[in-house]
N, C-alpha and C. Protein backbone atom coordinates (compact mmCIF):
# COMPACT_ATOMS: atom_id res chain seq x y z
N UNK A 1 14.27 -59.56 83.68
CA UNK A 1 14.21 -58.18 83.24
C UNK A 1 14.63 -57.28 84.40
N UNK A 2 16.08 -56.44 84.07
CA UNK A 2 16.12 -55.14 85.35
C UNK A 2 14.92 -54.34 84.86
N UNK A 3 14.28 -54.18 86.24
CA UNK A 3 13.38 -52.76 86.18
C UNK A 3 13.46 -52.21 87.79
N UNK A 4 12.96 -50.89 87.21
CA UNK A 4 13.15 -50.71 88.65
C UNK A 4 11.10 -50.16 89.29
N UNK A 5 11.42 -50.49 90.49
CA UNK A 5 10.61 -50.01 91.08
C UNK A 5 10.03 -48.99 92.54
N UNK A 6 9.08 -47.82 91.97
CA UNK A 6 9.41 -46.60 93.00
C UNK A 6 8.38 -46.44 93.67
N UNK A 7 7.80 -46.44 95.14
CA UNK A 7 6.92 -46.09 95.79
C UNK A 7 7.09 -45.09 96.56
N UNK A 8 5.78 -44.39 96.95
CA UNK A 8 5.63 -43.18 97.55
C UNK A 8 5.15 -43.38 99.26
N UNK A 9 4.47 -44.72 99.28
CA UNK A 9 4.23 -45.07 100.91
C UNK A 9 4.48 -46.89 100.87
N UNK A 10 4.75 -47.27 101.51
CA UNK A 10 4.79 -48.37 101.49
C UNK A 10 4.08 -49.02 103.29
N UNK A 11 3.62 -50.18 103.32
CA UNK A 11 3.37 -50.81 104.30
C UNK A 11 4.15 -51.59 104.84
N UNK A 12 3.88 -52.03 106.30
CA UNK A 12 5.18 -52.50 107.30
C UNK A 12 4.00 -53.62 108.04
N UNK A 13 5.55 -54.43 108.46
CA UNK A 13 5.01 -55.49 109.14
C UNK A 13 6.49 -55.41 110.29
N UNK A 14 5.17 -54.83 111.34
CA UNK A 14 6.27 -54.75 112.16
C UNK A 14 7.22 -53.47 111.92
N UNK A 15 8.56 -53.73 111.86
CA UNK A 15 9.37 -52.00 111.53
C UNK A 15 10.03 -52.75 110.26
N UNK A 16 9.40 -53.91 109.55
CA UNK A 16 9.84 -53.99 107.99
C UNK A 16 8.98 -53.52 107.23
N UNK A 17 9.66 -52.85 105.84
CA UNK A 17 9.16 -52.19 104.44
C UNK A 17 8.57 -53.51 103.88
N UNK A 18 7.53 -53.53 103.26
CA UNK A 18 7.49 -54.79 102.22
C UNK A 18 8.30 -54.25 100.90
N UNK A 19 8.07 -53.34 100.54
CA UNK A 19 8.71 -53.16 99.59
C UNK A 19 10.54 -52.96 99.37
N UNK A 20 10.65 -52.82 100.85
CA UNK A 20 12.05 -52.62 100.89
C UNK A 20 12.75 -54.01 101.36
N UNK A 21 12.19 -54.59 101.86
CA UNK A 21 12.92 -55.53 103.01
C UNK A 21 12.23 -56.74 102.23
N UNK A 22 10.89 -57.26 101.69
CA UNK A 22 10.43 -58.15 101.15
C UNK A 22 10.34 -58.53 99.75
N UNK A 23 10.24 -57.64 99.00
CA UNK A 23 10.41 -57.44 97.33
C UNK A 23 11.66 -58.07 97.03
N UNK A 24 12.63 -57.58 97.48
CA UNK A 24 13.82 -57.74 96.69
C UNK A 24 14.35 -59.53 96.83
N UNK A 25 13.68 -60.12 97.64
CA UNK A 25 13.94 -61.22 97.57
C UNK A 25 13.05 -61.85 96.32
N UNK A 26 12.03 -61.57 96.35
CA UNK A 26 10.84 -61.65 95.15
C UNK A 26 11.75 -61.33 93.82
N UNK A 27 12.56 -60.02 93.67
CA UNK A 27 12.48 -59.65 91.78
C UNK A 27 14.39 -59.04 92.31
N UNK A 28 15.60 -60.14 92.74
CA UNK A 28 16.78 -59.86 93.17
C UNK A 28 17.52 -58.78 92.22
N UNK A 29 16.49 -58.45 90.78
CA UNK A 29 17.23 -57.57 90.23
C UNK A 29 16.75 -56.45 89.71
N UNK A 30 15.92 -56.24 90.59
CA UNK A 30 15.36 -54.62 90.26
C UNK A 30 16.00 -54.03 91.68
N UNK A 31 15.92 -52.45 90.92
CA UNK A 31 16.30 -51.27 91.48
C UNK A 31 15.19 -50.42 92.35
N UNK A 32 14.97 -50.68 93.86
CA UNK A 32 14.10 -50.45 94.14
C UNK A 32 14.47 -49.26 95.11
N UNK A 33 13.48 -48.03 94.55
CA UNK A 33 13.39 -46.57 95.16
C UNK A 33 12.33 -46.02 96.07
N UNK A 34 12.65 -45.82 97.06
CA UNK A 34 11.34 -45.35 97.97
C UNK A 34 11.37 -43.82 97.77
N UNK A 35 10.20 -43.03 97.53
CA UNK A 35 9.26 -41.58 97.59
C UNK A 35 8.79 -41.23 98.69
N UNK A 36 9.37 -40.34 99.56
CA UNK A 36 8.16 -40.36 100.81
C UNK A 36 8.49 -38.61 100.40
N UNK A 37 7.51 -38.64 101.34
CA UNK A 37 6.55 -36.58 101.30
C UNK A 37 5.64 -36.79 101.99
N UNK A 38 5.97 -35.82 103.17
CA UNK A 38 4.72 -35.62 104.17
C UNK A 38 3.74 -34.80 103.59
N UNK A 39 2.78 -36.37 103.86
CA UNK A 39 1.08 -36.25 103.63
C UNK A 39 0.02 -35.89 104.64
N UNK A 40 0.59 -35.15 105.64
CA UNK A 40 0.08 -34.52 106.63
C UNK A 40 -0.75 -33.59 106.62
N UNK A 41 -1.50 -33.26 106.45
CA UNK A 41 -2.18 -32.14 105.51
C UNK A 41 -2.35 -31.26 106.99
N UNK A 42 -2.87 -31.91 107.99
CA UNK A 42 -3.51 -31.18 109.05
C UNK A 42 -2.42 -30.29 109.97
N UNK A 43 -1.23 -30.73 109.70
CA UNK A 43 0.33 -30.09 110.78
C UNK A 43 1.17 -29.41 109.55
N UNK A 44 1.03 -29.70 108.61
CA UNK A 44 1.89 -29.35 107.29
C UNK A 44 1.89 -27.61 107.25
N UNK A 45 2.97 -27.03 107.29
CA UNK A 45 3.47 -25.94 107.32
C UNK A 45 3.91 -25.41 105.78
N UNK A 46 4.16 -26.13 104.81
CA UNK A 46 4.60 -26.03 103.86
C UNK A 46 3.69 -25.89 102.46
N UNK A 47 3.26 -24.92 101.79
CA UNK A 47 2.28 -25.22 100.78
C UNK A 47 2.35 -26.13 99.35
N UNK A 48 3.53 -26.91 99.88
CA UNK A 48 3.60 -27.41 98.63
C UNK A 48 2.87 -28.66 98.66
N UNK A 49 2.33 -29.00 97.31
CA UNK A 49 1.14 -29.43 97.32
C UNK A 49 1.34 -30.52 96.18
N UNK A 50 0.05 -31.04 95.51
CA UNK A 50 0.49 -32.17 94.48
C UNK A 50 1.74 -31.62 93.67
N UNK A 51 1.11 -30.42 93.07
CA UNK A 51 2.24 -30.36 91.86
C UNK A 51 4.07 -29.97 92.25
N UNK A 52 3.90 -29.56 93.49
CA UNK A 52 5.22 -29.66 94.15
C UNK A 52 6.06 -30.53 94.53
N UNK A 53 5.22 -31.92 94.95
CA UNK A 53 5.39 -33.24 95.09
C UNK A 53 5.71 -33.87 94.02
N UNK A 54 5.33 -33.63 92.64
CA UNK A 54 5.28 -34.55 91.80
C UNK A 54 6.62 -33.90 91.06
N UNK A 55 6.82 -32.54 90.91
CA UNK A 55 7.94 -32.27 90.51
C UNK A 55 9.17 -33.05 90.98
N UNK A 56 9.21 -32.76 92.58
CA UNK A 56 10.24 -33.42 93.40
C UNK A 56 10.19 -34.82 92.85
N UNK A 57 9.73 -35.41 92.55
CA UNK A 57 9.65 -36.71 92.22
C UNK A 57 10.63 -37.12 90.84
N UNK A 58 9.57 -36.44 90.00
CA UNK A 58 10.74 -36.09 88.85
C UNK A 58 12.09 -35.78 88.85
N UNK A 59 12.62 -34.82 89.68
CA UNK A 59 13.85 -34.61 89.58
C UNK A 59 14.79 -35.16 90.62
N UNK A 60 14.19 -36.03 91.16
CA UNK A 60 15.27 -37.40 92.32
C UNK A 60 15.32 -38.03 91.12
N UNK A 61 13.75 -38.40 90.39
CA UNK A 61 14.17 -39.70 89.59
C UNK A 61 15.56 -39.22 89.07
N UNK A 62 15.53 -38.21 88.14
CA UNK A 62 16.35 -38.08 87.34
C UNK A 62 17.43 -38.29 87.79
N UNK A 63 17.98 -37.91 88.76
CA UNK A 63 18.99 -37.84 89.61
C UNK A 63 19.35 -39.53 89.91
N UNK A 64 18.39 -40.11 90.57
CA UNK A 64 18.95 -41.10 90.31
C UNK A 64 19.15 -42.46 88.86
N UNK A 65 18.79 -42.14 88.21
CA UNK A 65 18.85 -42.52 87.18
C UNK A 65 19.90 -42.18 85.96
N UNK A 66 20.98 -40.84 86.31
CA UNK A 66 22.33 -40.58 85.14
C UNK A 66 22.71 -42.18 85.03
N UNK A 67 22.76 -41.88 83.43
CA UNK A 67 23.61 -43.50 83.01
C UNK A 67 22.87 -44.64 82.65
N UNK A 68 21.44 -44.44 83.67
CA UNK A 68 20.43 -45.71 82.78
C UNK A 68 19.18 -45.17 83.01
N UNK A 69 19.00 -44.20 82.04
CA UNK A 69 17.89 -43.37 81.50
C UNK A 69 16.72 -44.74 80.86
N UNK A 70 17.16 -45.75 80.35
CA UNK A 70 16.15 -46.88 79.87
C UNK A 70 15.93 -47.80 80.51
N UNK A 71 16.10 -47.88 81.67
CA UNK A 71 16.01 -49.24 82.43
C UNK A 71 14.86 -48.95 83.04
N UNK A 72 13.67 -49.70 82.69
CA UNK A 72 12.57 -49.39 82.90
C UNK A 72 11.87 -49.28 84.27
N UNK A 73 10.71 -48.82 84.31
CA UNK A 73 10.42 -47.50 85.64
C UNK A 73 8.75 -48.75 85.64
N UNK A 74 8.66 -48.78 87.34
CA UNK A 74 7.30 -49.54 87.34
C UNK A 74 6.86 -48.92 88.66
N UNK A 75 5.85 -47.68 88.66
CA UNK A 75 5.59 -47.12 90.15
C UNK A 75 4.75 -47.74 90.66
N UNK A 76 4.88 -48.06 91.77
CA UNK A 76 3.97 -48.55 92.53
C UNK A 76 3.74 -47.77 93.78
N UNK A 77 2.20 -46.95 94.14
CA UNK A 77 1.60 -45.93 94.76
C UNK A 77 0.53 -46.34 95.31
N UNK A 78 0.64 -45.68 96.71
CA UNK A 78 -0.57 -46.07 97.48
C UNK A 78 -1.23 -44.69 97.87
N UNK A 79 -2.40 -44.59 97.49
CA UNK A 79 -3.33 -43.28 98.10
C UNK A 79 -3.33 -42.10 97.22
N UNK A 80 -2.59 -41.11 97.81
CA UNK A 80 -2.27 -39.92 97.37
C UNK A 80 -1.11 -39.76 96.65
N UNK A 81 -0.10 -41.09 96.66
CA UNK A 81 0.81 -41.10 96.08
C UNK A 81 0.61 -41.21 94.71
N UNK A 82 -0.21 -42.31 94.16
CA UNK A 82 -1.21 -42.38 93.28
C UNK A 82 -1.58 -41.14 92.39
N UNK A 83 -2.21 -40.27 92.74
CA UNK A 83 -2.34 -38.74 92.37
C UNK A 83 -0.76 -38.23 92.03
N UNK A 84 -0.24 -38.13 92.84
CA UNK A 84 1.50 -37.35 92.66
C UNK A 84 1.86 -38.06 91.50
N UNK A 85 2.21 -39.34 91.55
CA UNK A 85 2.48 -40.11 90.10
C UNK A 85 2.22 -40.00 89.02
N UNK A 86 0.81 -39.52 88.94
CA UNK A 86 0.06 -39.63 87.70
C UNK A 86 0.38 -37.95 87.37
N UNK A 87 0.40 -37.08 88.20
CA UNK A 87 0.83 -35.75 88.02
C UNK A 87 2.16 -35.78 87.27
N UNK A 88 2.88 -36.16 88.22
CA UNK A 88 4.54 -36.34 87.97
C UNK A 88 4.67 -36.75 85.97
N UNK A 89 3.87 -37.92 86.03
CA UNK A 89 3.72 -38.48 84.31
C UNK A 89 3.61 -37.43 83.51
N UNK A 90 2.21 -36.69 83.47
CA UNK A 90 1.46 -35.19 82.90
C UNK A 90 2.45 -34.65 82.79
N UNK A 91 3.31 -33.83 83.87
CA UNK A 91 4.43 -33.07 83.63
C UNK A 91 6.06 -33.51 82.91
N UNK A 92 5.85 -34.80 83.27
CA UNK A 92 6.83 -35.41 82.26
C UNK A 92 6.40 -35.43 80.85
N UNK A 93 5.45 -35.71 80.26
CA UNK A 93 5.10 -35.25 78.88
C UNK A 93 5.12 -33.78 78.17
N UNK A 94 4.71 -33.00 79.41
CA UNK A 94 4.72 -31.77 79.02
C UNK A 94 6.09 -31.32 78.78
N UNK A 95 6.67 -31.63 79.16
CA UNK A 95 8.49 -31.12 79.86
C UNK A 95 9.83 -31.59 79.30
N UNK A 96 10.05 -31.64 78.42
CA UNK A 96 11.05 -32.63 77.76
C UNK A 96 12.23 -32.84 78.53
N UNK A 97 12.46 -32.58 79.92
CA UNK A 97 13.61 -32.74 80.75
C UNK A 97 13.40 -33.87 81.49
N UNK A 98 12.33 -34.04 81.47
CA UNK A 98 11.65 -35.63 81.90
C UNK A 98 10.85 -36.42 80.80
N UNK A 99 11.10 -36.40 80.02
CA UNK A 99 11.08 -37.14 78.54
C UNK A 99 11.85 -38.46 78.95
N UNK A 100 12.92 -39.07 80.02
CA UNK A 100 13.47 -40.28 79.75
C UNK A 100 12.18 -41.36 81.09
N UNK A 101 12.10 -40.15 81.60
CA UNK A 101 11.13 -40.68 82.88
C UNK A 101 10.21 -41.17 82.06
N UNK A 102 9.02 -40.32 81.65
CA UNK A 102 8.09 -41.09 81.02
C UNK A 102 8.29 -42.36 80.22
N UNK A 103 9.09 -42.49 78.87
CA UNK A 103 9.82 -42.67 78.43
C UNK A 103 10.07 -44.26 78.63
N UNK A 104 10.65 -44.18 79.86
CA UNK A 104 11.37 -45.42 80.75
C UNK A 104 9.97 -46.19 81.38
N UNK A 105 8.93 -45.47 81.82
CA UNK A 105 8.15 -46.31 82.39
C UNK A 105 7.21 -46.99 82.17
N UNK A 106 6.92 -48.13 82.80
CA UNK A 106 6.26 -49.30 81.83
C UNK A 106 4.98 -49.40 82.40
N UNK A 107 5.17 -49.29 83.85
CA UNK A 107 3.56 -49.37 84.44
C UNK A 107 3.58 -48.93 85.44
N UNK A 108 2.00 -48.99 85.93
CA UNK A 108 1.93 -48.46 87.40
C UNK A 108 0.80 -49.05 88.26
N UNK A 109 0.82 -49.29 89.77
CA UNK A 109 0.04 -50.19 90.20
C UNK A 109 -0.29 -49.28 91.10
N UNK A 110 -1.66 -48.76 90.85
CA UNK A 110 -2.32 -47.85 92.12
C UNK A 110 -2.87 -48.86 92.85
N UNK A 111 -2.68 -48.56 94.75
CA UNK A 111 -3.63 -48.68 95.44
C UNK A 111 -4.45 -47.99 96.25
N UNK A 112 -5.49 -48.47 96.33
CA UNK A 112 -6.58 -47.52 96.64
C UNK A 112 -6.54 -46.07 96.80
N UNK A 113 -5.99 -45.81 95.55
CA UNK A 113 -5.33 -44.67 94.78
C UNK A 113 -6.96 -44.00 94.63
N UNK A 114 -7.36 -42.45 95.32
CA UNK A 114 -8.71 -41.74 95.08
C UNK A 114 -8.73 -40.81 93.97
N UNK A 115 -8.77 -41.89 92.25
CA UNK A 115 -8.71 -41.59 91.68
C UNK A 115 -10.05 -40.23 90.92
N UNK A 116 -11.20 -40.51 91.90
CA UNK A 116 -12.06 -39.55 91.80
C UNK A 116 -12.88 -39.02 92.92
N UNK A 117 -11.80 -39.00 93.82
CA UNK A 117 -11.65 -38.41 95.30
C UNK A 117 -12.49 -39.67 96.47
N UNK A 118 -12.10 -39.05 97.77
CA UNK A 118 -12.52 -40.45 98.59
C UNK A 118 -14.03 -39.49 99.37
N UNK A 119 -14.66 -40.75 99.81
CA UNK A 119 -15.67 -40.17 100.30
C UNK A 119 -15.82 -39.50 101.85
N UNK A 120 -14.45 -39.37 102.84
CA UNK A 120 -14.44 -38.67 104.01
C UNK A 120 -13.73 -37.23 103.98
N UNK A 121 -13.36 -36.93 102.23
CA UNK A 121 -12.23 -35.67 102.41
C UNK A 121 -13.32 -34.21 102.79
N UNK A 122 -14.00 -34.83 102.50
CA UNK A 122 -15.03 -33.34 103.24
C UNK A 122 -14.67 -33.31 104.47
N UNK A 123 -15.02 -34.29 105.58
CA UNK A 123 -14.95 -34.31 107.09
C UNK A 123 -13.39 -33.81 107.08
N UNK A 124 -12.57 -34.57 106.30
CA UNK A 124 -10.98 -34.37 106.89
C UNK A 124 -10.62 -32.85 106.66
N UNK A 125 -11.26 -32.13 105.69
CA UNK A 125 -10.36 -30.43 105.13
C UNK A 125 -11.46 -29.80 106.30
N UNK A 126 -12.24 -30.23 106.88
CA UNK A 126 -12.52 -29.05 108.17
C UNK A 126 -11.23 -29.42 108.85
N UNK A 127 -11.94 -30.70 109.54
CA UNK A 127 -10.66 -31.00 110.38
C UNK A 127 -8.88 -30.36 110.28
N UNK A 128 -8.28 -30.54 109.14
CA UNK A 128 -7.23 -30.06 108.52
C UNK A 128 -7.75 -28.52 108.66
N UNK A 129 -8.67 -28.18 108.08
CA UNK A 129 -8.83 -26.10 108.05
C UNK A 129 -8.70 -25.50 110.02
N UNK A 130 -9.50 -25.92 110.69
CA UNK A 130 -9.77 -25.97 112.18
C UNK A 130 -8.11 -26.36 112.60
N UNK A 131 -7.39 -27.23 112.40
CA UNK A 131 -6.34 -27.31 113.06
C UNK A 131 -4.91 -26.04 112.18
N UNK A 132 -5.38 -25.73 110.59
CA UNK A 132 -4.23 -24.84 110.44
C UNK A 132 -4.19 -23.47 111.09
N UNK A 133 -5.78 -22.89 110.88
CA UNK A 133 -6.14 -22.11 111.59
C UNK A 133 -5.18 -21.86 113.01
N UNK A 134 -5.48 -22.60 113.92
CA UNK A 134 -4.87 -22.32 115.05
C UNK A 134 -3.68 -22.60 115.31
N UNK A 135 -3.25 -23.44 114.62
CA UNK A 135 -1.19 -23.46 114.30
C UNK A 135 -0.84 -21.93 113.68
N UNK A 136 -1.82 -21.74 112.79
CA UNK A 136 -1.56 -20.59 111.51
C UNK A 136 -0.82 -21.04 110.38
N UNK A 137 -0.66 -22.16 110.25
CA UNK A 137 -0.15 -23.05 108.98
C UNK A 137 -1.04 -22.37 107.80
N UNK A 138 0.26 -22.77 106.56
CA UNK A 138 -0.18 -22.04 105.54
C UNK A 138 -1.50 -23.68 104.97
N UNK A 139 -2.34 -23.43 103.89
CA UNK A 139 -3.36 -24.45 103.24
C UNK A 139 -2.21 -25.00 102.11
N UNK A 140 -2.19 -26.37 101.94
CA UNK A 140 -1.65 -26.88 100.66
C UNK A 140 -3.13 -27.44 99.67
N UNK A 141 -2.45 -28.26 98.67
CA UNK A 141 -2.98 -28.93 97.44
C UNK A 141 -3.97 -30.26 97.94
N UNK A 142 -3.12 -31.00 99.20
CA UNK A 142 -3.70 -32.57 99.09
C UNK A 142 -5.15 -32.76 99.47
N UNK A 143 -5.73 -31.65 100.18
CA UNK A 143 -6.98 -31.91 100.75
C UNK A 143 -7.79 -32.07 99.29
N UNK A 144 -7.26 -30.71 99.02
CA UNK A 144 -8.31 -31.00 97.68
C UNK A 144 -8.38 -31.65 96.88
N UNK A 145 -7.11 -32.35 96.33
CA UNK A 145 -7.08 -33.50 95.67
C UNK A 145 -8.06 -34.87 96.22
N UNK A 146 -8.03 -34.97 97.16
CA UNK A 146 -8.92 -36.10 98.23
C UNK A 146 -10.42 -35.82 97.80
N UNK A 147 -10.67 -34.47 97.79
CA UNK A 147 -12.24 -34.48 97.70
C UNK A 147 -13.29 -35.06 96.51
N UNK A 148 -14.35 -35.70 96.80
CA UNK A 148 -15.35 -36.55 96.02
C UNK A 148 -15.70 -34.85 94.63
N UNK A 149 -15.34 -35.79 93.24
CA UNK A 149 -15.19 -34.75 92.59
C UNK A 149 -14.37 -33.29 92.50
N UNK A 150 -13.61 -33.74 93.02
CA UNK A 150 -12.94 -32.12 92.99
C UNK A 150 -12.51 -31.41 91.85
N UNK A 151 -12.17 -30.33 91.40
CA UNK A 151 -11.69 -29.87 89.81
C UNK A 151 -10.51 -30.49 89.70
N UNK A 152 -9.65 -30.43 90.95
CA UNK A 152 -8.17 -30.53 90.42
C UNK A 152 -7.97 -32.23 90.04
N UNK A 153 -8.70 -33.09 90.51
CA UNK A 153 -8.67 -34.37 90.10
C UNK A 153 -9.55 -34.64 88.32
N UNK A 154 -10.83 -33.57 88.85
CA UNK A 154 -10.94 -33.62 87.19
C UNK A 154 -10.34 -33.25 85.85
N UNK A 155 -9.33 -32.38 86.62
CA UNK A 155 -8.09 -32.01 85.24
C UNK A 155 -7.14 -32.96 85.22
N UNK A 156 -6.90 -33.33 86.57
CA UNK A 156 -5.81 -34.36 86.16
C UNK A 156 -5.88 -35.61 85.55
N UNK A 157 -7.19 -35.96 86.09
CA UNK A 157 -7.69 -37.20 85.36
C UNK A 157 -8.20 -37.17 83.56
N UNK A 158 -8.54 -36.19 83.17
CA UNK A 158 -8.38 -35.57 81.72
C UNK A 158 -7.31 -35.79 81.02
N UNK A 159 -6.30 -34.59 81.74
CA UNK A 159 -4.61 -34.74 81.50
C UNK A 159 -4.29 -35.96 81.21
N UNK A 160 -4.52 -37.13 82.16
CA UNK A 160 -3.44 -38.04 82.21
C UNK A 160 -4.23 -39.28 81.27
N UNK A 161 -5.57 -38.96 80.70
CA UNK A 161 -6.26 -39.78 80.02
C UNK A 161 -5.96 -40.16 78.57
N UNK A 162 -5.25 -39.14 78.21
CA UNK A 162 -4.46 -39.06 77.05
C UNK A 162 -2.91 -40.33 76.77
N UNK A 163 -2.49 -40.47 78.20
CA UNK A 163 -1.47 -41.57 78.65
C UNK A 163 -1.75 -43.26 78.61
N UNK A 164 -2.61 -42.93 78.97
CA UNK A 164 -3.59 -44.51 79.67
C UNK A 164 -3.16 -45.43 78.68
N UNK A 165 -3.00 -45.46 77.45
CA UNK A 165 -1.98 -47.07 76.26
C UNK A 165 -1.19 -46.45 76.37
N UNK A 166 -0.23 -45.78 76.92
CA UNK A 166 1.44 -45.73 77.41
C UNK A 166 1.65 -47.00 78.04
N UNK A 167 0.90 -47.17 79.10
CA UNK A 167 1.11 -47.95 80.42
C UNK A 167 0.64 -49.28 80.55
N UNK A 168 1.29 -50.24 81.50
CA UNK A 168 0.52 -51.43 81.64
C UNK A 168 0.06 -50.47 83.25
N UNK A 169 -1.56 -50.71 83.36
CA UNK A 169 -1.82 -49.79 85.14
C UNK A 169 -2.68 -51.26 85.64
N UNK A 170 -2.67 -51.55 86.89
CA UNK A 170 -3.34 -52.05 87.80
C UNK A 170 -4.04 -50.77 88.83
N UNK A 171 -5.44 -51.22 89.05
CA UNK A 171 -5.71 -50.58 90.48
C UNK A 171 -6.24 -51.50 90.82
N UNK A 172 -5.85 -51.18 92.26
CA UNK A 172 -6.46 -52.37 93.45
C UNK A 172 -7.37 -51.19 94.31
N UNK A 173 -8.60 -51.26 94.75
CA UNK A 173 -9.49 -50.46 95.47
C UNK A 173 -10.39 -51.32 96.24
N UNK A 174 -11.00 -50.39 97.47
CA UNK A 174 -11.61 -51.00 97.94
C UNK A 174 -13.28 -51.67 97.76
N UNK A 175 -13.83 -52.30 97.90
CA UNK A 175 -14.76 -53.07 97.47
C UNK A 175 -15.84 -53.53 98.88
N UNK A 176 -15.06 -53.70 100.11
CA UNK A 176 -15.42 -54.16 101.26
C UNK A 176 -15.91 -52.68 101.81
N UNK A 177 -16.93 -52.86 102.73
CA UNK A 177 -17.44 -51.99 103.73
C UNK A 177 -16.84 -52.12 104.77
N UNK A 178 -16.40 -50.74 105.38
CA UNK A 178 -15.99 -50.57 106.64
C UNK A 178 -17.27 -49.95 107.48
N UNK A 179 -18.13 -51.44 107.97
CA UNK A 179 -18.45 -50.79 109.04
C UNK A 179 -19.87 -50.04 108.39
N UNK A 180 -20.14 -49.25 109.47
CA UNK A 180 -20.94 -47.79 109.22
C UNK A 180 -20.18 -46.56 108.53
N UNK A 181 -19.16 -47.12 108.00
CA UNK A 181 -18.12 -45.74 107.09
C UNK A 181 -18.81 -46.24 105.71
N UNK A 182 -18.66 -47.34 105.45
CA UNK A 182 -19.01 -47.82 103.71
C UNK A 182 -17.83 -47.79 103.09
N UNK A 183 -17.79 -47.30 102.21
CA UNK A 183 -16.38 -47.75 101.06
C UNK A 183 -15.79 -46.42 101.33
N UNK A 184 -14.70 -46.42 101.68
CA UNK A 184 -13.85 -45.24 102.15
C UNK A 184 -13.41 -44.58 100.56
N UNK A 185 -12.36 -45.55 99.97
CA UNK A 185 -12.05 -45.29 98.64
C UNK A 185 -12.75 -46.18 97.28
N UNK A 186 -13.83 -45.86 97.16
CA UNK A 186 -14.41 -46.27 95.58
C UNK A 186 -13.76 -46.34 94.17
């Protein structure tokens, strides 16, 4: 089966992609797209935020995709990318200009994707507020997305609940204790 597959962070071994450099020996005939967007929250100058991210997302896909609008779409997201994805979907339903995106995609494999926020984003949005402050950086979207309960994860997770038999989804999360931290992402 061609499908293709799109991530937003990927992990390295060494200065190799797994997903770039290791996959393709795995599945020689998928179309594999990397997503990156600085997730910097604490140096980030720019307010664009989930729903800015997830747009952008949408309209590369599209872009790269003239000509094989059906060749099916399998995201695979780690973290916060996770969130952008599932946004990106929402607005593809809503939007009929991304009607082939949705459309096209078959599944999605979150990892330790904070699907109902992680338990250090409190500590991190001082940290992040204390350092924009004194840059004078403008505040974006991602902190808050991170936070344990936040609204904007509870709409999105609403939103996108309506999707959930669209998709084949995996999540992989954490389960192990770090330590005196405990479960970072639940």
């Amino acid at each position: 089966m061609n499908s293709e597959l799109h991530a937003e962070a990927t992990w390295t071994s060494g200065d190799k992609l797994w997903l770039k450099d290791f996959l393709p020996s795995q599945l020689p005939n998928a179309r594999i797209l990397l997503f990156g967007y600085n997730s910097n929250v604490a140096f980030e100058t720019s307010m664009a935020g989930i729903r800015e991210q997830a747009a952008s997302l949408l309209g590369r896909l599209v872009s790269k995709r003239e000509d094989i609008e059906k060749r099916p779409i399998i995201f695979v997201a780690h973290s916060l990318g996770g969130i952008i994805v599932k946004q990106a979907l929402v607005e593809a339903k809503l939007n009929g200009a991304f009607e082939t995106i949705r459309d096209a995609t078959y599944g999605i494999a979150f990892f330790g994707t904070p699907h109902q926020g992680g338990n250090f984003a409190e500590l991190g949005d001082i940290v992040a507020s204390i350092v924009r402050v004194v840059l004078r950086n403008v505040k974006n979207t991602f902190m808050e997305a991170l936070k344990k309960d936040s609204p904007l994860l509870d709409t999105l997770t609403d939103d996108f609940r309506h999707q959930l038999e669209d998709y084949d989804i995996l999540s992989f999360y954490e389960t192990l204790q770090m330590g005196k931290l405990g479960v970072v992402c639940d």
